[in-house]
C-alpha atoms as a PDB file:
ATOM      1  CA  UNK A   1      41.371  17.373  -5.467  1.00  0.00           C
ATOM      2  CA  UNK A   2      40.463  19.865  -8.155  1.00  0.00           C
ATOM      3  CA  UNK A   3      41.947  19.236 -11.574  1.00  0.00           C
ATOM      4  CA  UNK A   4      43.272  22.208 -13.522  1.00  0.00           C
ATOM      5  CA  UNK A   5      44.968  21.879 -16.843  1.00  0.00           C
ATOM      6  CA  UNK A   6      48.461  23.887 -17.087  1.00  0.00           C
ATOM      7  CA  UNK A   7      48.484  27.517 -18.719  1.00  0.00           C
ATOM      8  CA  UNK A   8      48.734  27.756 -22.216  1.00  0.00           C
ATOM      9  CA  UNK A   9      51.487  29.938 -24.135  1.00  0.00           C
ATOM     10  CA  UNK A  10      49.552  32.924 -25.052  1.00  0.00           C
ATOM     11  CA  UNK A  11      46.703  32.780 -22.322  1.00  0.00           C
ATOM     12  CA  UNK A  12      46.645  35.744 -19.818  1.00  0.00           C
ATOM     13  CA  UNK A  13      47.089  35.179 -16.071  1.00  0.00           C
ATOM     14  CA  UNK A  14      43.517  36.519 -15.776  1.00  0.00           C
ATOM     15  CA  UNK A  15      41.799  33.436 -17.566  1.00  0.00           C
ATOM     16  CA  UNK A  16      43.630  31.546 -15.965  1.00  0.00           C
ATOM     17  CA  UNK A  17      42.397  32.102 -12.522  1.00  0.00           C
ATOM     18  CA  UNK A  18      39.189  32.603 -13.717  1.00  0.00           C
ATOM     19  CA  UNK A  19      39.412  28.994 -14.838  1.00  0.00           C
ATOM     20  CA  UNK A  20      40.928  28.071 -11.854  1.00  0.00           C
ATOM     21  CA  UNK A  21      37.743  29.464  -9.833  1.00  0.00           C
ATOM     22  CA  UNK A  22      35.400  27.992 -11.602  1.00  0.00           C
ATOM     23  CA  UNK A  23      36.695  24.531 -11.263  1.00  0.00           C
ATOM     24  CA  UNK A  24      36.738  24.865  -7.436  1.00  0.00           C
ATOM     25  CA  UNK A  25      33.334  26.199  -7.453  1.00  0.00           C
ATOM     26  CA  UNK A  26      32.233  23.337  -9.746  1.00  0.00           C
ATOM     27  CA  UNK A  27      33.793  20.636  -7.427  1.00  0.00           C
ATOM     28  CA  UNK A  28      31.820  22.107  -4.038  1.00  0.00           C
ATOM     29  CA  UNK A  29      34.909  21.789  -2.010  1.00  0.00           C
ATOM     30  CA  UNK A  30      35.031  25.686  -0.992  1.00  0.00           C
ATOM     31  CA  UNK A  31      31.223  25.298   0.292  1.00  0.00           C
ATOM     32  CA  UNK A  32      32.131  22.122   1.988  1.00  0.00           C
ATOM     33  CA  UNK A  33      35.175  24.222   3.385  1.00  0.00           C
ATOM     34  CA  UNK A  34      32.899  27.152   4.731  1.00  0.00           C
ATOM     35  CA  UNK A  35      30.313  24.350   6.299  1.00  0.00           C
ATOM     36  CA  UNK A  36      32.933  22.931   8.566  1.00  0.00           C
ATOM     37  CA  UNK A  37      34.229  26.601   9.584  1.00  0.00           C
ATOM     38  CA  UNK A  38      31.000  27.312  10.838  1.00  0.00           C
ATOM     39  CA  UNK A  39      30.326  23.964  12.255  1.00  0.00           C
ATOM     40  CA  UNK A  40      29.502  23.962  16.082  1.00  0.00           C
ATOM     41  CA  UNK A  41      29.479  21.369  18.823  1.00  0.00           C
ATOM     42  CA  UNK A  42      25.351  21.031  20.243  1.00  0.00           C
ATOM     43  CA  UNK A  43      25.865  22.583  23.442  1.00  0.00           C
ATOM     44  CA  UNK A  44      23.078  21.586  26.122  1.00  0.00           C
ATOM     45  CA  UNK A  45      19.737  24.483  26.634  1.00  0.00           C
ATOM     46  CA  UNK A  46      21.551  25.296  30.195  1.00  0.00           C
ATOM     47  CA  UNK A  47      25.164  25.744  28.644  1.00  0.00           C
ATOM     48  CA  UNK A  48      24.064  28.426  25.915  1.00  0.00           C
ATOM     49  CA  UNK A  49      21.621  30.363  28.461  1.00  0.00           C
ATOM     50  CA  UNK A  50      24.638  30.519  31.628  1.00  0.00           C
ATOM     51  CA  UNK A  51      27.159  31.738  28.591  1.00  0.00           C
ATOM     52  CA  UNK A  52      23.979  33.898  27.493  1.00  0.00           C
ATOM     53  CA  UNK A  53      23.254  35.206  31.488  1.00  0.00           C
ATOM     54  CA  UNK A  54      27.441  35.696  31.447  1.00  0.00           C
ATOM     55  CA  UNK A  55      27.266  37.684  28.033  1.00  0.00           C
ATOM     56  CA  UNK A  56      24.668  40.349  29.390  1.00  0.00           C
ATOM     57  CA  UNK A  57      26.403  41.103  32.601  1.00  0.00           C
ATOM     58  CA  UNK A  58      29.654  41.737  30.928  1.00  0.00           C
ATOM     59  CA  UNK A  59      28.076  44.037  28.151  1.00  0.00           C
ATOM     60  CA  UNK A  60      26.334  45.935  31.239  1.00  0.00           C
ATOM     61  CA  UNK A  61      29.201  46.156  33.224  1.00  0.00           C
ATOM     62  CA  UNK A  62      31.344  47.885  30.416  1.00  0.00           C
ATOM     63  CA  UNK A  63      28.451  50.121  29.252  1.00  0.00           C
ATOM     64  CA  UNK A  64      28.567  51.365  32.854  1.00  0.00           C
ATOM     65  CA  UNK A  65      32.197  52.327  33.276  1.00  0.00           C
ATOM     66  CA  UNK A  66      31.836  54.064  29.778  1.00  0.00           C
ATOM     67  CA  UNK A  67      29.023  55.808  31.166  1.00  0.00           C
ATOM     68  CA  UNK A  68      30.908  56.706  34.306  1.00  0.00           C
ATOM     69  CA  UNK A  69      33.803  58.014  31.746  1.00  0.00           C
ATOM     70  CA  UNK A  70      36.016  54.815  33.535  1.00  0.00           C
ATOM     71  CA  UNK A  71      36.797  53.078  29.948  1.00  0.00           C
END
């Protein structure tokens, strides 16, 4: 948890969350935050190339109906 002192009488709202900031950058938990986000399962070489093969036809199929005025 990130520890932030409380505002001060005649400090603007501005340094304040620019303190604020700087302590959560300083502690690492937003990069630690944006490593899980993009964190994904290992999928096997056959999984990611059928998705891959299923991908392709899909973008073909819908670049020929908007060809053919369909879409």
């Amino acid at each position: 948890m990130v520890q932030v002192t409380r505002k001060d009488e005649r400090e603007a709202n501005e340094n304040i969350i620019r303190r604020f900031n700087r302590k959560v950058l300083q502690s690492g938990k937003l990069v630690e935050a944006k490593t899980l986000m993009r964190f994904e399962k290992p999928i096997s070489k056959s999984e990611r190339r059928a998705s891959a093969i299923v991908r392709k036809a899909r973008k073909a199929d819908k670049l020929e109906k908007t060809r053919l005025g369909l879409r």
